[in-house]
N, C-alpha and C. Protein backbone atom coordinates (compact mmCIF):
# COMPACT_ATOMS: atom_id res chain seq x y z
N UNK A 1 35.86 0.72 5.32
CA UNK A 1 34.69 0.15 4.69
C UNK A 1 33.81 1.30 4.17
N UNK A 2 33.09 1.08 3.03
CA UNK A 2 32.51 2.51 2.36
C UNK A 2 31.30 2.32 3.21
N UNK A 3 30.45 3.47 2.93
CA UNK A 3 29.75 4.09 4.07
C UNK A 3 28.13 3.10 3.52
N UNK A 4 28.30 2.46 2.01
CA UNK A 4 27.29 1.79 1.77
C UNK A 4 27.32 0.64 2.00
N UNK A 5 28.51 -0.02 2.38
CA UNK A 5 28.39 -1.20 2.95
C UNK A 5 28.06 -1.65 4.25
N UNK A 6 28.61 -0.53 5.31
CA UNK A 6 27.66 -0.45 6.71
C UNK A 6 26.51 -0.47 6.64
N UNK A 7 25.75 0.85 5.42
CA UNK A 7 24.58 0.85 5.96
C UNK A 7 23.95 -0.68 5.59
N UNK A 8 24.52 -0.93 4.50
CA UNK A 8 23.66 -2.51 3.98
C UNK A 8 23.83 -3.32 5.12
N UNK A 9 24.68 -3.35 6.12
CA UNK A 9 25.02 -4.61 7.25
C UNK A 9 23.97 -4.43 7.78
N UNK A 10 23.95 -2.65 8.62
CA UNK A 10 23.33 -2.25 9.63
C UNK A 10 21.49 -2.89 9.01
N UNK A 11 21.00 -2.55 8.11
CA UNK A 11 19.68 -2.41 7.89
C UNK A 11 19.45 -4.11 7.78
N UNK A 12 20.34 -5.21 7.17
CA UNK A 12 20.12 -6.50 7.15
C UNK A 12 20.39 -6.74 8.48
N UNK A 13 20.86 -6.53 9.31
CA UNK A 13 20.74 -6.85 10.77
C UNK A 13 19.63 -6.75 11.51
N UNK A 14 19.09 -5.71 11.19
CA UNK A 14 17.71 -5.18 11.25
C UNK A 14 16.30 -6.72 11.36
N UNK A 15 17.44 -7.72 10.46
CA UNK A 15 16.73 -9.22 10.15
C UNK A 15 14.80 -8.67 9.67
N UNK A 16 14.72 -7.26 8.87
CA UNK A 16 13.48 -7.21 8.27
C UNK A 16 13.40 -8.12 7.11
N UNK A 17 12.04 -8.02 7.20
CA UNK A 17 11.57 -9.20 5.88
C UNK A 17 10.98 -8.58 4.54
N UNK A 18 11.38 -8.18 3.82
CA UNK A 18 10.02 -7.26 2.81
C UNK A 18 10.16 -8.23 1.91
N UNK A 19 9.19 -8.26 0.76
CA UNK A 19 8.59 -9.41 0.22
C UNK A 19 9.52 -9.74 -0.75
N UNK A 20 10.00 -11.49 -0.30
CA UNK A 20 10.78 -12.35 -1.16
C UNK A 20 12.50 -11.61 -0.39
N UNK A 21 12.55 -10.78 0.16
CA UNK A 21 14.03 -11.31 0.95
C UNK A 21 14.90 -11.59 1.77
N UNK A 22 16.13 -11.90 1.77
CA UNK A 22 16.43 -12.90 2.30
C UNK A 22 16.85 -12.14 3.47
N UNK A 23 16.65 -13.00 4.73
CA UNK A 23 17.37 -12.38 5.98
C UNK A 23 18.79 -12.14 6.43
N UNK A 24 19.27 -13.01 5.69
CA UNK A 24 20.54 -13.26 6.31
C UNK A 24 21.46 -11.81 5.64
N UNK A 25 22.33 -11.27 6.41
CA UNK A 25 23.07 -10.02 5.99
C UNK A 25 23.39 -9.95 4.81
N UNK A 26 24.41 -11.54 4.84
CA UNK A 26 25.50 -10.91 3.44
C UNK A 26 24.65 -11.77 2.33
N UNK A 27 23.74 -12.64 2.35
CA UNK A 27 22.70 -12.43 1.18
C UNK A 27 22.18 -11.31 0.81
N UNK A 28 21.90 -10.41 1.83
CA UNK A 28 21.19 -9.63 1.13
C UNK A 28 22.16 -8.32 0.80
N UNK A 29 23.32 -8.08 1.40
CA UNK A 29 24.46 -7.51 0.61
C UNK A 29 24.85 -8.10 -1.26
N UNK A 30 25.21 -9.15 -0.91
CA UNK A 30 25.44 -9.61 -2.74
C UNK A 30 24.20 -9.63 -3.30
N UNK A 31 22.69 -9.23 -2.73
CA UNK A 31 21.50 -9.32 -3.78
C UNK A 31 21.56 -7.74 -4.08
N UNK A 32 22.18 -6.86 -3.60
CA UNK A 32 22.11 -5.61 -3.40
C UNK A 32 23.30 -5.08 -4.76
N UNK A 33 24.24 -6.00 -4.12
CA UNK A 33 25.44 -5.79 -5.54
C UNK A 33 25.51 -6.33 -6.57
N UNK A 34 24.79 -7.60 -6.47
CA UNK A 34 23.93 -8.23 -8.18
C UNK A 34 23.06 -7.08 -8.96
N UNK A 35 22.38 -6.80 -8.10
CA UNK A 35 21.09 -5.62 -8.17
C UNK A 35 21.76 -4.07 -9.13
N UNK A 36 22.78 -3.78 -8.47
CA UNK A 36 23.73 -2.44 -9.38
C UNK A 36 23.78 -3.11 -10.82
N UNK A 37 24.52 -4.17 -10.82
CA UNK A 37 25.08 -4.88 -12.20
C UNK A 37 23.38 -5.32 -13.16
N UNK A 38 22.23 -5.26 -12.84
CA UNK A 38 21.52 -5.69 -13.63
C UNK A 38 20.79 -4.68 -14.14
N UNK A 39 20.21 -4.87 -15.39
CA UNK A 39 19.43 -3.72 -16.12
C UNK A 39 18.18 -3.67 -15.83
N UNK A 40 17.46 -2.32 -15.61
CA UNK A 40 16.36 -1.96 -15.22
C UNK A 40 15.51 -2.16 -16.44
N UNK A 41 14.01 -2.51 -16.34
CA UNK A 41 12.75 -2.36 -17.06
C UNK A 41 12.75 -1.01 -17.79
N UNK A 42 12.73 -1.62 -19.02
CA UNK A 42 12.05 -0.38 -19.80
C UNK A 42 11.09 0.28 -19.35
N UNK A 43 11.16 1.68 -19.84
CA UNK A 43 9.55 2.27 -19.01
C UNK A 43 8.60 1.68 -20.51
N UNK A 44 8.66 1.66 -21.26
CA UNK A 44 7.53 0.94 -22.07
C UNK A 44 7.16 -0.52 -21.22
N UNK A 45 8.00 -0.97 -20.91
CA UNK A 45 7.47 -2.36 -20.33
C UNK A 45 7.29 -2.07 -19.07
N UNK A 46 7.58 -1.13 -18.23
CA UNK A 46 6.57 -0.77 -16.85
C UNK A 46 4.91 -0.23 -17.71
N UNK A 47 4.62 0.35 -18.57
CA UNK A 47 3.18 1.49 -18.83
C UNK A 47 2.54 -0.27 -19.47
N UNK A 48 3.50 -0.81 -20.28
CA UNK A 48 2.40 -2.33 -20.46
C UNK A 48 2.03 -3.08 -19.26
N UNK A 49 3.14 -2.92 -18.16
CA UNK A 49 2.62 -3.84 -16.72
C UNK A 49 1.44 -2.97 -16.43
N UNK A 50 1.17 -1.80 -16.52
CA UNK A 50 0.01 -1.40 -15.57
C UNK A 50 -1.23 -1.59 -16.16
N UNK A 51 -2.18 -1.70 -14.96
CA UNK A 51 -3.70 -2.41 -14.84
C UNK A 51 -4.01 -1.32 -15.60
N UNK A 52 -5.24 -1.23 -16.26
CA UNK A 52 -6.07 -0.80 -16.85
C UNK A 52 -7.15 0.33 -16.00
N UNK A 53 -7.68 -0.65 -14.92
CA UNK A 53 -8.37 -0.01 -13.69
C UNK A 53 -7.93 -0.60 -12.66
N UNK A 54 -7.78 -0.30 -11.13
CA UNK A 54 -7.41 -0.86 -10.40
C UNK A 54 -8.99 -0.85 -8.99
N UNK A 55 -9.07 -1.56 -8.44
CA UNK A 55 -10.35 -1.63 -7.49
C UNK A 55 -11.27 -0.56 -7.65
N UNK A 56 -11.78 -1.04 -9.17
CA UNK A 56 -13.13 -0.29 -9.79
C UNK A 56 -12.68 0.90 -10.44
N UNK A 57 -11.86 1.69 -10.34
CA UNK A 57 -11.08 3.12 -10.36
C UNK A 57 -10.45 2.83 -12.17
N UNK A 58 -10.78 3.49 -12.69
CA UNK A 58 -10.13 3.59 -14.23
C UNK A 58 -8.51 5.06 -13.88
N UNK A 59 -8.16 3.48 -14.77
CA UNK A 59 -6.86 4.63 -14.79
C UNK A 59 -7.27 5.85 -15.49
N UNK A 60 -6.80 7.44 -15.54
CA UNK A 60 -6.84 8.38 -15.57
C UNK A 60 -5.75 9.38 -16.64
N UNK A 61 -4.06 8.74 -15.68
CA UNK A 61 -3.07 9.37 -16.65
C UNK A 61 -1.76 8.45 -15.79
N UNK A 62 -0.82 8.96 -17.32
CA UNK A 62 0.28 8.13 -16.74
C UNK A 62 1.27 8.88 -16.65
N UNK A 63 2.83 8.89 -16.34
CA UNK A 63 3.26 9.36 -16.04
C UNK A 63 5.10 8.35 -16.15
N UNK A 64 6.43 9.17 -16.98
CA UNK A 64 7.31 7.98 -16.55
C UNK A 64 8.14 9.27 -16.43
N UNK A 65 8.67 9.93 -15.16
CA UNK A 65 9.65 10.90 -14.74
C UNK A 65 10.99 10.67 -15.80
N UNK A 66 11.29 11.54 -16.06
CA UNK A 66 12.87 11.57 -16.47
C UNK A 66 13.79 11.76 -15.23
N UNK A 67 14.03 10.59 -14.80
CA UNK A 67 15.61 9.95 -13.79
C UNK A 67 16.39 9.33 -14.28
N UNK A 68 17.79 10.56 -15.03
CA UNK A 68 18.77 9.34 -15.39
C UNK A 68 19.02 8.25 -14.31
N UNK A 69 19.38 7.05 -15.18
CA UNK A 69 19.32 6.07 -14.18
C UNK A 69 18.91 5.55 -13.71
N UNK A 70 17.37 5.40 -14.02
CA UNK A 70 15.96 5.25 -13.18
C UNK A 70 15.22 4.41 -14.23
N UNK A 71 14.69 3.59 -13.69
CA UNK A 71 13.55 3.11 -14.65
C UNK A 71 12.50 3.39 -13.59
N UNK A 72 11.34 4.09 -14.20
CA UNK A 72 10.08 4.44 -13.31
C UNK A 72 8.65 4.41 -13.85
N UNK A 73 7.83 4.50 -13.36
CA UNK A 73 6.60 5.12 -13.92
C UNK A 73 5.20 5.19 -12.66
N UNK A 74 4.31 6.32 -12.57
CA UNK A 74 3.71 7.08 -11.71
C UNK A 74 1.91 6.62 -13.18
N UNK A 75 0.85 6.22 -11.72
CA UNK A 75 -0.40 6.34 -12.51
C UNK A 75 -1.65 6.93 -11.49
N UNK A 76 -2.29 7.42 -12.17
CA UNK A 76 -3.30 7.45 -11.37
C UNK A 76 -4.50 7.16 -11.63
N UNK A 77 -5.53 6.80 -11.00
CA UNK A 77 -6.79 6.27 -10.91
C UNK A 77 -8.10 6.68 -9.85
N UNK A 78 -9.13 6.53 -10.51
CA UNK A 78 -10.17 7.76 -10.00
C UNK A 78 -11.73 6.99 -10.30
N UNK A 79 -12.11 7.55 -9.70
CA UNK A 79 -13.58 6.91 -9.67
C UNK A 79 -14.21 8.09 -10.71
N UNK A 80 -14.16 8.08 -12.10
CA UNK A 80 -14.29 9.54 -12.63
C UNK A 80 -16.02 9.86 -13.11
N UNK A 81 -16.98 9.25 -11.99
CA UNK A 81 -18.24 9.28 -12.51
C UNK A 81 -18.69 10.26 -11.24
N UNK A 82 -17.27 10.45 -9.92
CA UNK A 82 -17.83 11.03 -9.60
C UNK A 82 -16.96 12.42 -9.42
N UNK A 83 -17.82 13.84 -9.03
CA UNK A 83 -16.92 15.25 -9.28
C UNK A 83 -16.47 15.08 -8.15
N UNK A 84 -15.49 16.13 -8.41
CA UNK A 84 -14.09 16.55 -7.17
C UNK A 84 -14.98 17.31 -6.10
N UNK A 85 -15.62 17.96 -6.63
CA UNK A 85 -16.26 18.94 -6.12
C UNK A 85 -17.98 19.22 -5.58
N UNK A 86 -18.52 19.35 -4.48
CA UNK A 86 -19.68 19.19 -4.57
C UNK A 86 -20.19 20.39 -4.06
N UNK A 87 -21.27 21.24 -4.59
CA UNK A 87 -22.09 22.63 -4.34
C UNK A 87 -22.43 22.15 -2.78
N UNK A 88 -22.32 23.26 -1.73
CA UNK A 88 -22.79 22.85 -0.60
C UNK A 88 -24.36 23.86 -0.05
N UNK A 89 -25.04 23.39 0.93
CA UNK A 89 -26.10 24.38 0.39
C UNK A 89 -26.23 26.16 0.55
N UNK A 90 -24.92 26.35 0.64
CA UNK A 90 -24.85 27.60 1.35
C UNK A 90 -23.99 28.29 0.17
N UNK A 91 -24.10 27.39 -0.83
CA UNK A 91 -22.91 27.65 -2.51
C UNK A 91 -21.72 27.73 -2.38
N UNK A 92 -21.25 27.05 -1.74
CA UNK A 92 -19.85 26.85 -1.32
C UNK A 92 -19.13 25.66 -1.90
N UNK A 93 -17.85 25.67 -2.24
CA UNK A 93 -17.59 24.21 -2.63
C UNK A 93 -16.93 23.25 -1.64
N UNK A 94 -17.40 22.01 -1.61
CA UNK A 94 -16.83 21.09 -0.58
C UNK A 94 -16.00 20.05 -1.04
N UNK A 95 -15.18 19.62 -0.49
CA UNK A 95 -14.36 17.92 -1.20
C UNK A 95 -15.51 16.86 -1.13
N UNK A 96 -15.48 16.40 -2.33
CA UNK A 96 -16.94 14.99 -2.20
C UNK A 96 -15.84 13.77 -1.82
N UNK A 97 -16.34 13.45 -1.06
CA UNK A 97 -15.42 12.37 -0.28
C UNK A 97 -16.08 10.70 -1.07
N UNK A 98 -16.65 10.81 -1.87
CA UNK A 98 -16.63 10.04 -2.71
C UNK A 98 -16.15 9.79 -4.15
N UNK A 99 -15.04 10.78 -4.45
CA UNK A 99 -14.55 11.03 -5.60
C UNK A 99 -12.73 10.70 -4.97
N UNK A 100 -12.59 8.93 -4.81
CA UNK A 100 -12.02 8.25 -4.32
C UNK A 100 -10.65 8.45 -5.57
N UNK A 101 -9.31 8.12 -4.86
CA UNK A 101 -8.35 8.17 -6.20
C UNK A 101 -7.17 7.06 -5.37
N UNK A 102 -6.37 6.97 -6.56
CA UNK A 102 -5.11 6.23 -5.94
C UNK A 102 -4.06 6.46 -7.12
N UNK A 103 -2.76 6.68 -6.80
CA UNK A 103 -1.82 7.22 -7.44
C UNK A 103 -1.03 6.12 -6.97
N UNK A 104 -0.08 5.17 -7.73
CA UNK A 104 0.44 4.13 -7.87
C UNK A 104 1.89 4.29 -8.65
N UNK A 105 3.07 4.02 -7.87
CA UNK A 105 4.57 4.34 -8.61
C UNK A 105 5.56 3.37 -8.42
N UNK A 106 5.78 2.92 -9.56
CA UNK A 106 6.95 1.85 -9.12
C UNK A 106 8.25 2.47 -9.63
N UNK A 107 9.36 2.14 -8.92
CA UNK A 107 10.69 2.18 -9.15
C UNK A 107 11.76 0.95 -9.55
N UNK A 108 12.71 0.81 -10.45
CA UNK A 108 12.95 -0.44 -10.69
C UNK A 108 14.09 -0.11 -9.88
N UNK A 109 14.74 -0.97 -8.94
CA UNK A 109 15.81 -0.88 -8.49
C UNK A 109 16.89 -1.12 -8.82
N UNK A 110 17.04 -1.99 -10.17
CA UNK A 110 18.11 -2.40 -11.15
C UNK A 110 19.13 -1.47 -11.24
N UNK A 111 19.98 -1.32 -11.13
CA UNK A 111 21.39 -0.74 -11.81
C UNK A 111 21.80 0.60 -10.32
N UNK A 112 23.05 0.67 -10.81
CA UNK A 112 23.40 1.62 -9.56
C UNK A 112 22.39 2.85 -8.91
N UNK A 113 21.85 3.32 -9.67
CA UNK A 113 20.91 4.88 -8.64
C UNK A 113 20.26 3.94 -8.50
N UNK A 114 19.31 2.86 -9.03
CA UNK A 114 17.88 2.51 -8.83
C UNK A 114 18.59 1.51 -7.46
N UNK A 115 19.20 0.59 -6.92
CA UNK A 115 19.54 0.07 -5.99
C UNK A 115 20.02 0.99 -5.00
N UNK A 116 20.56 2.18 -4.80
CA UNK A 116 20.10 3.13 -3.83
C UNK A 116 18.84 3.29 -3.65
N UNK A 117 18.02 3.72 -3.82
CA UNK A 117 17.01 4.11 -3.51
C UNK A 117 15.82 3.22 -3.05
N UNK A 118 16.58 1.77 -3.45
CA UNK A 118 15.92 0.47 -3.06
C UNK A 118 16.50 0.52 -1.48
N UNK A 119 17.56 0.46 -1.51
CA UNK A 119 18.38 0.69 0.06
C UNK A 119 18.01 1.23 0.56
N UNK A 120 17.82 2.98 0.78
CA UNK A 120 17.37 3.36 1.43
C UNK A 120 15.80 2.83 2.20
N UNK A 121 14.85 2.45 0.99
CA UNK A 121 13.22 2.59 1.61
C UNK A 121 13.39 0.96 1.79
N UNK A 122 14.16 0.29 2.29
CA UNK A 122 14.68 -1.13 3.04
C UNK A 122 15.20 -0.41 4.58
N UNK A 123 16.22 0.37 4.92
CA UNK A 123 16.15 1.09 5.48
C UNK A 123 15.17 2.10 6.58
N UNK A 124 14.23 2.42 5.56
CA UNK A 124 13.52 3.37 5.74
C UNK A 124 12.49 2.68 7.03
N UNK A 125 12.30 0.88 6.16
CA UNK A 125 11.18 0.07 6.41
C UNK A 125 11.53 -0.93 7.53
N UNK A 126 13.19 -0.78 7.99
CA UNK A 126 13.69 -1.75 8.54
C UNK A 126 13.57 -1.61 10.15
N UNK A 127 13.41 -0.46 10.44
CA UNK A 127 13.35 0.00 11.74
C UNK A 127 11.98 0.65 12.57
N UNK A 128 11.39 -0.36 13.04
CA UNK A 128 9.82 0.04 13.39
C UNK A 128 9.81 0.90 14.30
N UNK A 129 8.98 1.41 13.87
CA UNK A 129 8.25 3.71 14.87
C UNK A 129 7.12 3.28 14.56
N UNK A 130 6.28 4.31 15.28
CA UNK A 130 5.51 4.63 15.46
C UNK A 130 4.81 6.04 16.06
N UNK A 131 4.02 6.88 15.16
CA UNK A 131 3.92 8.62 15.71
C UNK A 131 2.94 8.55 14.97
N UNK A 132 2.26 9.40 16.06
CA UNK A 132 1.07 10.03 15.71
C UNK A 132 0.72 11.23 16.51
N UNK A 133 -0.14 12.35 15.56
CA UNK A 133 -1.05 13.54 16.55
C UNK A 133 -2.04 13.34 15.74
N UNK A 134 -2.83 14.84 16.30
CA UNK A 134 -3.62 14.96 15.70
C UNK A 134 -4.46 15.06 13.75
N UNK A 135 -3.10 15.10 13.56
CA UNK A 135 -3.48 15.03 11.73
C UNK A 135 -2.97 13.73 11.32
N UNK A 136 -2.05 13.24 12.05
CA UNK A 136 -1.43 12.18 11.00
C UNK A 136 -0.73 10.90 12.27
N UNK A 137 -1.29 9.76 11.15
CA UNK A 137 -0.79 8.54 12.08
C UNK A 137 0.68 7.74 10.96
N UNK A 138 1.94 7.54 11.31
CA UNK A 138 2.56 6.85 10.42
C UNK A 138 3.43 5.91 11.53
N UNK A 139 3.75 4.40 10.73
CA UNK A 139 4.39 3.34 11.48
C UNK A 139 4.80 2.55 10.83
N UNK A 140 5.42 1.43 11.00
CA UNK A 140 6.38 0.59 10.15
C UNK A 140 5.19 -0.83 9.91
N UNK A 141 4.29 -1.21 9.05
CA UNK A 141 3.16 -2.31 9.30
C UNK A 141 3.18 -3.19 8.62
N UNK A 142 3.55 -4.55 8.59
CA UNK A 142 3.26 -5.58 7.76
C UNK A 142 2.09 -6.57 7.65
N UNK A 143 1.30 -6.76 6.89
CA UNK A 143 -0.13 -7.15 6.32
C UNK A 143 0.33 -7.96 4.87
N UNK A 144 0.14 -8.49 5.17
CA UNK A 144 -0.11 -10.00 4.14
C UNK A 144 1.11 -10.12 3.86
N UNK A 145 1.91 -9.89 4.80
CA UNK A 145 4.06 -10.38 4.38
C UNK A 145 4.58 -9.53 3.42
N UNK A 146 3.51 -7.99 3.68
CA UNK A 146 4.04 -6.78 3.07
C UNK A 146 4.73 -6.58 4.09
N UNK A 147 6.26 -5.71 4.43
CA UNK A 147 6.32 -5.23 5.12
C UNK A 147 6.69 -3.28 4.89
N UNK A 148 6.14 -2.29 5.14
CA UNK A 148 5.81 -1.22 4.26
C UNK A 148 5.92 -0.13 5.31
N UNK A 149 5.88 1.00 4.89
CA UNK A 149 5.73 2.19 5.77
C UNK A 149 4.49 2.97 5.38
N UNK A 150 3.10 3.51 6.25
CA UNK A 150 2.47 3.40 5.90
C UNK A 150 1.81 5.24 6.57
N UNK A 151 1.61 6.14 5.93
CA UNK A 151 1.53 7.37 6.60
C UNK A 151 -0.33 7.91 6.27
N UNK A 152 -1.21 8.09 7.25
CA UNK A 152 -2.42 8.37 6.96
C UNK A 152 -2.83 9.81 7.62
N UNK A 153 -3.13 10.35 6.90
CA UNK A 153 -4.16 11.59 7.04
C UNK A 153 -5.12 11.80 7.33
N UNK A 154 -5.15 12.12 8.60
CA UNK A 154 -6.45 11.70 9.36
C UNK A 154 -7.55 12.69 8.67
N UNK A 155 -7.53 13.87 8.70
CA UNK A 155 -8.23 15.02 8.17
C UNK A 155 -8.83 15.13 6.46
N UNK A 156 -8.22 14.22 5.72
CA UNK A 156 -8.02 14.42 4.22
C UNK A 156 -8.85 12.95 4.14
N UNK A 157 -8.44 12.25 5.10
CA UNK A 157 -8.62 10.65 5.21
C UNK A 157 -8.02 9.92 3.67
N UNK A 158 -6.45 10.35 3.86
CA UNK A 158 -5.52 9.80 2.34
C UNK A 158 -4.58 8.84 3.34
N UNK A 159 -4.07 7.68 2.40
CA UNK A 159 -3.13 6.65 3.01
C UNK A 159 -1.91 6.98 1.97
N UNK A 160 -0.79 6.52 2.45
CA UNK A 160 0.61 6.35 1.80
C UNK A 160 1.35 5.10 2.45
N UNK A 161 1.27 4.33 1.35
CA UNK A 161 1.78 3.10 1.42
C UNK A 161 3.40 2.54 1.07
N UNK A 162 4.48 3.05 1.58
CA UNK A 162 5.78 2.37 0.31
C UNK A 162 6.30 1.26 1.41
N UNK A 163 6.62 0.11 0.23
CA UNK A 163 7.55 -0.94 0.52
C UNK A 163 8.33 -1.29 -0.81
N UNK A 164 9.17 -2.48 -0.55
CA UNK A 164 9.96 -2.75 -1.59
C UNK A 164 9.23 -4.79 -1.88
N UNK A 165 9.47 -4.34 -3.24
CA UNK A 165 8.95 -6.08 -3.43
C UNK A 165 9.91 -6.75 -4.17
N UNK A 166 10.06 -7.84 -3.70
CA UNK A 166 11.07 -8.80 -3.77
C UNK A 166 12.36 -8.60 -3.77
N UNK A 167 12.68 -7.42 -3.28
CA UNK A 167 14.64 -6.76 -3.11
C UNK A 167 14.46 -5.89 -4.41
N UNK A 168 13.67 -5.82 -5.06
CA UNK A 168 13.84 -4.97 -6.01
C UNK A 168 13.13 -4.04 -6.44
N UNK A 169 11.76 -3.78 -6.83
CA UNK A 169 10.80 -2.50 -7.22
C UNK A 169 10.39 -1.71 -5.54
N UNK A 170 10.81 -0.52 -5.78
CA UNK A 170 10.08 0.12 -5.02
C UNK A 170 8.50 0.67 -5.23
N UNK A 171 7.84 0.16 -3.84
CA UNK A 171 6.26 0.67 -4.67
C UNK A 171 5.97 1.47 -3.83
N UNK A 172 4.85 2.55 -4.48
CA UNK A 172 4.36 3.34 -3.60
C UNK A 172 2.75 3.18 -3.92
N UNK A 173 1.93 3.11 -3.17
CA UNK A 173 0.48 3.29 -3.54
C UNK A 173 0.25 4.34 -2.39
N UNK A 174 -0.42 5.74 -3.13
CA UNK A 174 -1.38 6.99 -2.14
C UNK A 174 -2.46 6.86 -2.40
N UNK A 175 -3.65 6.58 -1.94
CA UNK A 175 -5.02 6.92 -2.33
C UNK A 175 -5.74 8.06 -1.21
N UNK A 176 -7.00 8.67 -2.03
CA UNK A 176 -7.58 9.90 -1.33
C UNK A 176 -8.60 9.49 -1.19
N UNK A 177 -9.23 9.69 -0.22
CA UNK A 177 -10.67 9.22 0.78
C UNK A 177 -10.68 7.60 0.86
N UNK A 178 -9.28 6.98 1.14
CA UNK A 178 -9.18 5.43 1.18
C UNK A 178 -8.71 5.49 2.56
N UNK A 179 -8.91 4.39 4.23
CA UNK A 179 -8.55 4.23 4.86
C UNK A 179 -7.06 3.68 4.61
N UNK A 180 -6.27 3.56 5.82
CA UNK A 180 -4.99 2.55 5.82
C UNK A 180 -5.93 1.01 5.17
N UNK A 181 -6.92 0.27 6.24
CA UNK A 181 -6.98 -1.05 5.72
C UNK A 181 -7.41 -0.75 3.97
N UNK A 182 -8.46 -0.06 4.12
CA UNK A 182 -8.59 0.11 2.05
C UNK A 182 -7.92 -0.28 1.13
N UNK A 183 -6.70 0.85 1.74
CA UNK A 183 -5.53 1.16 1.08
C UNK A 183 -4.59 -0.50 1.06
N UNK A 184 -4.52 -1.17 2.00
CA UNK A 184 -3.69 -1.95 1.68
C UNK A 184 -4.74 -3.25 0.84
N UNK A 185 -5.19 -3.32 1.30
CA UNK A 185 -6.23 -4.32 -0.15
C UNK A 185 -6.16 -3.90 -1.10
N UNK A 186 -5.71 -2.88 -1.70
CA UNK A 186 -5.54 -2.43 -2.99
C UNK A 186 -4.22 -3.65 -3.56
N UNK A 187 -3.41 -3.69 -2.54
CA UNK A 187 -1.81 -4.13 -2.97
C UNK A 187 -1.80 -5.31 -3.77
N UNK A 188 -2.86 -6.04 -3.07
CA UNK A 188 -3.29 -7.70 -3.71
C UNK A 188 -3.58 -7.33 -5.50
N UNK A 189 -4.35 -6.50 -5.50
CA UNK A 189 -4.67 -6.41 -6.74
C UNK A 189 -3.79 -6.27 -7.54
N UNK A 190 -2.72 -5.79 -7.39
CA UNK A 190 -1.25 -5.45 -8.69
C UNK A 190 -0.50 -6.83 -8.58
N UNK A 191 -0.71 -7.29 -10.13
CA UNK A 191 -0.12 -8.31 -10.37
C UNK A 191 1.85 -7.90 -10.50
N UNK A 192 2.05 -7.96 -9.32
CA UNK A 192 3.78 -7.49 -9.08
C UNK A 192 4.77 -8.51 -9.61
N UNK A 193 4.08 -9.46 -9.27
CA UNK A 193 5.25 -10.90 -9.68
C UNK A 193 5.26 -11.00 -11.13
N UNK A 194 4.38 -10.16 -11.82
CA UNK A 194 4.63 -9.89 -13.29
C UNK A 194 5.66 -8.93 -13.71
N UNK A 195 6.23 -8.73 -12.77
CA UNK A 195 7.36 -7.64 -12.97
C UNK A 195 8.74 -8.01 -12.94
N UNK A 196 8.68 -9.38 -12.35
CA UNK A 196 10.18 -10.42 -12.10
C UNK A 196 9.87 -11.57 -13.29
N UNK A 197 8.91 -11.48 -13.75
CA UNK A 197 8.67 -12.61 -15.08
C UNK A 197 9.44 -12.23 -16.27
């Protein structure tokens, strides 16, 4: 048996839920091998899906990687009224912890590379941990029938959010000076199911 069909058993055994799929193994094996055979989103039609501003934050810049094989695209968003930087009184420069951002990336999982990489962060998401020290807390967390991997910076106070939505886009949302809860109220806001329309 090839070494991608274990892992697909092993991780659907796992019986995780990420949003819209199905539990049962070999459903979600043939949604996995439908998934190779179908064509990924144009990146023009990922840069038209994205919001404009996302929770007050104007988008900033965009971004669509060159991955053969990949349909992608990377944005970011910023509160840009306020500076990065703030004079401290001793003339020093400090991080203004109100110069809030969020960097937002979807992956289409369509066609052979992009359904790896859907696998894996199914995988990634399927097996709950939990670790933490002193700089950093990360764990496997599901919130509103997201189910996601979620890594925070205690010191920077930045979140990293990835899950997969509906068996197919991988998402990532990072924001800087956003808590974990912040950070996941952001998720509501991306109209995603516009992406399976």
């Amino acid at each position: 048996m090839k070494l991608y069909k274990v892992l697909t058993i092993i991780i659907c055994m796992a019986m995780i839920t990420t949003v819209g799929m199905a539990q049962n193994p070999m459903d979600f094996q043939k949604s996995m091998e439908k998934l190779k055979h179908e064509t990924p989103l144009t990146n023009e039609k990922l840069k038209m899906w994205l919001p404009e501003n996302l929770s007050g934050m104007e988008r900033i810049s965009i971004k669509t990687p060159e991955s053969p094989g990949v349909s992608s695209i990377e944005a970011i968003y910023n509160t840009t009224d306020e500076p990065e930087f703030l004079t401290t009184a001793s003339g020093g420069d400090a991080l203004n912890k109100k110069n809030k951002s969020i960097s937002l990336g979807i992956i289409d999982g369509a066609g052979p590379t992009g359904s790896g990489i859907v696998s894996a962060l199914v995988m990634m998401n399927s097996m709950p941990f939990e670790t933490e020290d002193a700089s950093k807390h990360q764990k496997v967390s599901t919130v509103n029938g997201i189910t996601g991997q979620e890594t925070y910076r205690k010191k920077v106070n930045s979140t990293e959010v990835q899950f997969v939505y509906k068996g197919r886009f991988a998402v990532t949302v990072k924001s800087t000076h956003l808590n974990p809860d912040e950070t996941w109220k952001i998720i509501p806001l991306l109209d995603l199911e516009a992406l399976i329309r």
